[in-house]
C-alpha atoms as a PDB file:
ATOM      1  CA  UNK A   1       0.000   0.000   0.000  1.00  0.00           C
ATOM      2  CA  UNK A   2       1.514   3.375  -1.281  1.00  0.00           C
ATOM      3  CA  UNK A   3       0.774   6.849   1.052  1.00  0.00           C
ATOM      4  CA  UNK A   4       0.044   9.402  -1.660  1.00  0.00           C
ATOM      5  CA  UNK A   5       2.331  12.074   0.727  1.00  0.00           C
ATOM      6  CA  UNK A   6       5.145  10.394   1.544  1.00  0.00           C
ATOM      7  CA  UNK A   7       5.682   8.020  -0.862  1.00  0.00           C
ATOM      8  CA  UNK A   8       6.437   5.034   1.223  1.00  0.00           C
ATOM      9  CA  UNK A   9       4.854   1.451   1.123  1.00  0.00           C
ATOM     10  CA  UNK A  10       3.549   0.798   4.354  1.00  0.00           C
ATOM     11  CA  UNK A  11       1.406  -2.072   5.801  1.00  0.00           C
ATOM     12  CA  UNK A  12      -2.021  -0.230   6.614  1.00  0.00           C
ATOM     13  CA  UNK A  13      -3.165   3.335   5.432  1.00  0.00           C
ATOM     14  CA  UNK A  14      -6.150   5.487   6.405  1.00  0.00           C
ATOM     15  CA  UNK A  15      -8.667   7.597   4.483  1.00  0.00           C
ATOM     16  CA  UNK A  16      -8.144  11.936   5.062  1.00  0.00           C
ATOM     17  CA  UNK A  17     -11.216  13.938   3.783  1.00  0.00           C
ATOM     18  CA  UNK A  18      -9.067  16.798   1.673  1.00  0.00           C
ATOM     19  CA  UNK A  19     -12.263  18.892   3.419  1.00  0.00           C
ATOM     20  CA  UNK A  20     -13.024  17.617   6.434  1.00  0.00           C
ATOM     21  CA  UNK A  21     -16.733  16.265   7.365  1.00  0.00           C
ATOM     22  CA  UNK A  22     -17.231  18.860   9.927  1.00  0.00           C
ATOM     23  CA  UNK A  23     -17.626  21.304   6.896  1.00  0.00           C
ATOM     24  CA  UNK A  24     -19.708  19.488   5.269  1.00  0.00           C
ATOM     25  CA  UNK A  25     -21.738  16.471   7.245  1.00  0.00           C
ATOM     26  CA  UNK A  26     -23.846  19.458   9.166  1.00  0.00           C
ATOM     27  CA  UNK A  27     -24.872  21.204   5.861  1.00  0.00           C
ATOM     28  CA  UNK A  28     -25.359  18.007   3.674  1.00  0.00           C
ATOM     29  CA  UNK A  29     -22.890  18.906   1.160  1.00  0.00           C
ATOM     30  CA  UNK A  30     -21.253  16.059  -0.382  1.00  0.00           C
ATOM     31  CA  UNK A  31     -17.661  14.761   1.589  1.00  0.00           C
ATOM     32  CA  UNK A  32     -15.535  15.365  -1.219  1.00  0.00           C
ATOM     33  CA  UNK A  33     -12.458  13.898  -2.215  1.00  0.00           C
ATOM     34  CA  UNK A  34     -10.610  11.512   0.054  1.00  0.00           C
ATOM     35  CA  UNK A  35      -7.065  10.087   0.288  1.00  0.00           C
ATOM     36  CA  UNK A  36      -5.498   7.451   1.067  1.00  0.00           C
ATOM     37  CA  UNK A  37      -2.147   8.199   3.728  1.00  0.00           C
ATOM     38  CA  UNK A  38      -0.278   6.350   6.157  1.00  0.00           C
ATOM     39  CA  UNK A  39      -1.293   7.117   9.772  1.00  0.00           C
ATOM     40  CA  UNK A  40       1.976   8.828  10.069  1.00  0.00           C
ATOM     41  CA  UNK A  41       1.156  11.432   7.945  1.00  0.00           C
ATOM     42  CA  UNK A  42      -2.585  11.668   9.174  1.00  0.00           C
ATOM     43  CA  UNK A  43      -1.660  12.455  12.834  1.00  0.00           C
ATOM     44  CA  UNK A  44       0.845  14.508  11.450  1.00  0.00           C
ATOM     45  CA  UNK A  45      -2.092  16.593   9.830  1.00  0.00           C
ATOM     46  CA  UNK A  46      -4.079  16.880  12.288  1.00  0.00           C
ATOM     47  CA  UNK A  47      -1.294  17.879  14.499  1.00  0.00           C
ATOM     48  CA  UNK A  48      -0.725  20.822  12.353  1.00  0.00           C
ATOM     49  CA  UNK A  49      -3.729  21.840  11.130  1.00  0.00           C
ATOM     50  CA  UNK A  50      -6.667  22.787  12.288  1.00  0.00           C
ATOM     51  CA  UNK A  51     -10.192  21.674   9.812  1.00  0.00           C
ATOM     52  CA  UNK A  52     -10.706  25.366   9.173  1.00  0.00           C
ATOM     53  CA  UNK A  53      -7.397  25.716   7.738  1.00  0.00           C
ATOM     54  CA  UNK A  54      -7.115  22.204   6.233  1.00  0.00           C
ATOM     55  CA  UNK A  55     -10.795  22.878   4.362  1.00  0.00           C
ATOM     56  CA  UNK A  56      -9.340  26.413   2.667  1.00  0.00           C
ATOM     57  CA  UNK A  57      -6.306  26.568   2.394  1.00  0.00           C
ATOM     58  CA  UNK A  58      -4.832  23.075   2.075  1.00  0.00           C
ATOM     59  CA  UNK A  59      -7.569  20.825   0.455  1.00  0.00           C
ATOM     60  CA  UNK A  60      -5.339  19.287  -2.402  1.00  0.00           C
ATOM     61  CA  UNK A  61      -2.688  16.672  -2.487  1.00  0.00           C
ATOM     62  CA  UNK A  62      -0.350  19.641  -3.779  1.00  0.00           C
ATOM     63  CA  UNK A  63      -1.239  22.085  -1.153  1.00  0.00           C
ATOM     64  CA  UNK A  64      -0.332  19.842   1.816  1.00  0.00           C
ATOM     65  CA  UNK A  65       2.675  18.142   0.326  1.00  0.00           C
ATOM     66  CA  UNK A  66       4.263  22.302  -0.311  1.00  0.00           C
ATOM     67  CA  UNK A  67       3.110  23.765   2.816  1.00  0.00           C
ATOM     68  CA  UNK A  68       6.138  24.585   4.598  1.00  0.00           C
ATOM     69  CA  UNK A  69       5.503  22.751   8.159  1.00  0.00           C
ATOM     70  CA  UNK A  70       4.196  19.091   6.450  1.00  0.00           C
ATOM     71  CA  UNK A  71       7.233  19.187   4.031  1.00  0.00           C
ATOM     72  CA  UNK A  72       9.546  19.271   6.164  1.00  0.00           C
ATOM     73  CA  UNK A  73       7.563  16.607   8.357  1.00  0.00           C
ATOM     74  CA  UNK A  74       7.438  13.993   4.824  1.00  0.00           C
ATOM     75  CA  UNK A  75      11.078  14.894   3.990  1.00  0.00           C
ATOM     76  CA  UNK A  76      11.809  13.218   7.438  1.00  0.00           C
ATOM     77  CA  UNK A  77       9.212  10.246   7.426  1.00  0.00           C
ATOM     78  CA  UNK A  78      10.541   9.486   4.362  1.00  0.00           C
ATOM     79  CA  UNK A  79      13.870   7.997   5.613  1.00  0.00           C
ATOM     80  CA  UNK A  80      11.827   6.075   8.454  1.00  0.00           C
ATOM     81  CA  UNK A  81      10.803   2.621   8.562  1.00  0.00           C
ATOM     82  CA  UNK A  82       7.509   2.060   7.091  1.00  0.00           C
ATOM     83  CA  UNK A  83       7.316  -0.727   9.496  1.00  0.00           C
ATOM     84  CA  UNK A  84       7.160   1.185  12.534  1.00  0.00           C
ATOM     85  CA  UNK A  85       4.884   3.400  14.010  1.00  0.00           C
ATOM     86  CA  UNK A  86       6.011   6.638  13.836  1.00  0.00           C
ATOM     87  CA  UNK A  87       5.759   9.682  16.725  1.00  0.00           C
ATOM     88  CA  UNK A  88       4.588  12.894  15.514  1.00  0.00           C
ATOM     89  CA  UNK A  89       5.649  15.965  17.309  1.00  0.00           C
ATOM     90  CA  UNK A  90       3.986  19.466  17.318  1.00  0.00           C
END
């Protein structure tokens, strides 16, 4: 299985909501596009980002692989054993 941030093949990933449900479960709006990333690089979101931010400013693939703060975070995971669970850090 292949996280579309980092790149790596790990055993399990998880599903993101590129604009999370909170924005749009309450007003009945469709869920939008989803992901699929290790859950590395899903705490490492959510860690980071609050679902304001992540639903206008960084709902892409692109936007949260060039923001500043979560490339520097996959430049690192990158070189870490997909095996192993991974700490995030704020």
């Amino acid at each position: 299985m292949h996280c579309q941030l980092c790149d790596r093949d790990v055993p399990a990933l998880t599903e993101h909501h590129l604009v999370p449900r909170q924005h749009t479960k309450r007003k009945k709006l469709d869920p939008g596009e989803t992901i699929e990333i290790c859950p590395a690089c899903h705490r490492q979101i959510h860690t980071l980002f609050d679902n304001r931010q992540l639903a206008q400013e960084l709902n892409t693939v692109e936007r949260l692989k060039y923001d500043p703060a979560m490339a520097k975070f996959l430049a690192w995971v990158r070189k870490q054993n997909p095996d192993r669970k991974v700490r995030v850090k704020q």
